[in-house]
C-alpha atoms as a PDB file:
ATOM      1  CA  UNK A   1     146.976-176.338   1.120  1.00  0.00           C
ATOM      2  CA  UNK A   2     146.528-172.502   1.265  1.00  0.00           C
ATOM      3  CA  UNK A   3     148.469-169.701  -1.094  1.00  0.00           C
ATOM      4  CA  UNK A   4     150.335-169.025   2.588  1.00  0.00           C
ATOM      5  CA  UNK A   5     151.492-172.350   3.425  1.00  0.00           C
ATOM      6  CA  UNK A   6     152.965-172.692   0.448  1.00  0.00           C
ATOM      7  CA  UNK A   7     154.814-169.292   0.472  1.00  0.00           C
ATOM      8  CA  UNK A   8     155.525-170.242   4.184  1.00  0.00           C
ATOM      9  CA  UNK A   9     157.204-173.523   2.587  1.00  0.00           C
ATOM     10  CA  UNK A  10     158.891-172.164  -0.024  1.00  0.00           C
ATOM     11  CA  UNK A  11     160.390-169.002   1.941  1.00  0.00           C
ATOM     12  CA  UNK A  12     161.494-171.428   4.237  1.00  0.00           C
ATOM     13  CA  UNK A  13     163.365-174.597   2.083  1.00  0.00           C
ATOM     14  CA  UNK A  14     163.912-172.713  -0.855  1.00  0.00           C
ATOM     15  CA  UNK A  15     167.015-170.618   1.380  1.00  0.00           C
ATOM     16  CA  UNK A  16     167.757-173.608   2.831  1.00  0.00           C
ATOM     17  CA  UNK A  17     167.894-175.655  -0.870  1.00  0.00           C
ATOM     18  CA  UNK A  18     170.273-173.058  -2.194  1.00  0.00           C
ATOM     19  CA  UNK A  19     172.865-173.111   0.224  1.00  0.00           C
ATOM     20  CA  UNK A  20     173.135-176.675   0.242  1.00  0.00           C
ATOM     21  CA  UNK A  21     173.635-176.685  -3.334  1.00  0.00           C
ATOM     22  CA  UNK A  22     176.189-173.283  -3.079  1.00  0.00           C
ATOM     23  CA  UNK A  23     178.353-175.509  -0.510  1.00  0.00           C
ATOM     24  CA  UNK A  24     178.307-178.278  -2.303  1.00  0.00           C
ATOM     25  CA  UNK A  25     179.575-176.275  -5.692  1.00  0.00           C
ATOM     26  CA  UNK A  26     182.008-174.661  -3.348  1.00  0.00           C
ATOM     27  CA  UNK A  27     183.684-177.922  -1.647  1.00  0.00           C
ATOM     28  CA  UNK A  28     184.111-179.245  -5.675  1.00  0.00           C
ATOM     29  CA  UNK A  29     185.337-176.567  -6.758  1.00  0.00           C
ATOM     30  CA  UNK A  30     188.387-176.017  -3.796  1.00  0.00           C
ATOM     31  CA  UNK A  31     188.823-180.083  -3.341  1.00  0.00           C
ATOM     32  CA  UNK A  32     192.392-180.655  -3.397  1.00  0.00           C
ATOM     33  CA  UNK A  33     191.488-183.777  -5.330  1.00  0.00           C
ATOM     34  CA  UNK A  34     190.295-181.905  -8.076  1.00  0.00           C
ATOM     35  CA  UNK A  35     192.967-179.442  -8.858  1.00  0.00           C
ATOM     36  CA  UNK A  36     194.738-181.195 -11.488  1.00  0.00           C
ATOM     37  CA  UNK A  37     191.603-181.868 -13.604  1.00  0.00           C
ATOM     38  CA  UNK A  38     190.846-178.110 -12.840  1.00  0.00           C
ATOM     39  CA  UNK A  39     194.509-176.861 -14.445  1.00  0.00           C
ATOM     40  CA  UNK A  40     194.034-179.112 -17.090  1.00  0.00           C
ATOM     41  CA  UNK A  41     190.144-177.698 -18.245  1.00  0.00           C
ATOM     42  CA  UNK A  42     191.747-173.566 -17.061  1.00  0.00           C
ATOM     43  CA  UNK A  43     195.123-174.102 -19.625  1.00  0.00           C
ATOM     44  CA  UNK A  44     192.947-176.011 -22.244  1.00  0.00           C
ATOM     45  CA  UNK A  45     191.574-173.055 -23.997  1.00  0.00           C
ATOM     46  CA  UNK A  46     195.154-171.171 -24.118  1.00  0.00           C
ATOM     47  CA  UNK A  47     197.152-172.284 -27.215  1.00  0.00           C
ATOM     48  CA  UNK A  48     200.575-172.639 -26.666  1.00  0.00           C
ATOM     49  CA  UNK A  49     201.562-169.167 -27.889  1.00  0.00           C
ATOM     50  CA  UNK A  50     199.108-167.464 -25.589  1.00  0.00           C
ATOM     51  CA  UNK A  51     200.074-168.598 -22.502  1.00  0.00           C
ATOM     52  CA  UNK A  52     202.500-165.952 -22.409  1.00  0.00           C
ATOM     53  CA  UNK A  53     201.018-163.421 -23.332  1.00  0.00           C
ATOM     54  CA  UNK A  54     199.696-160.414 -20.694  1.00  0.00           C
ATOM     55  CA  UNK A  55     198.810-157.477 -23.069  1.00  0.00           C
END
């Protein structure tokens, strides 16, 4: 296997590879299912004082 092929190979999956694993990341992170484990990790850094707080 020559220095091109491989370059050839990885110019051509490595695009490919990424946006698979971009559109998988991006159907977890807006899946309705997932929204109330998502509020829960978002509000568990705010103390209860801070939460309303703007300034």
């Amino acid at each position: 296997m020559s220095h091109d092929m491989l370059v050839l190979i990885a110019k051509t999956f490595g695009p490919l590879w990424m946006m698979g694993f971009f559109l998988v990341v991006v159907i977890r992170a807006y899946s309705p299912r997932r929204r109330a484990a998502q509020e829960r990790a978002a509000r568990s850094i705010l103390t209860s004082g801070d939460a309303g707080d703007t300034g």
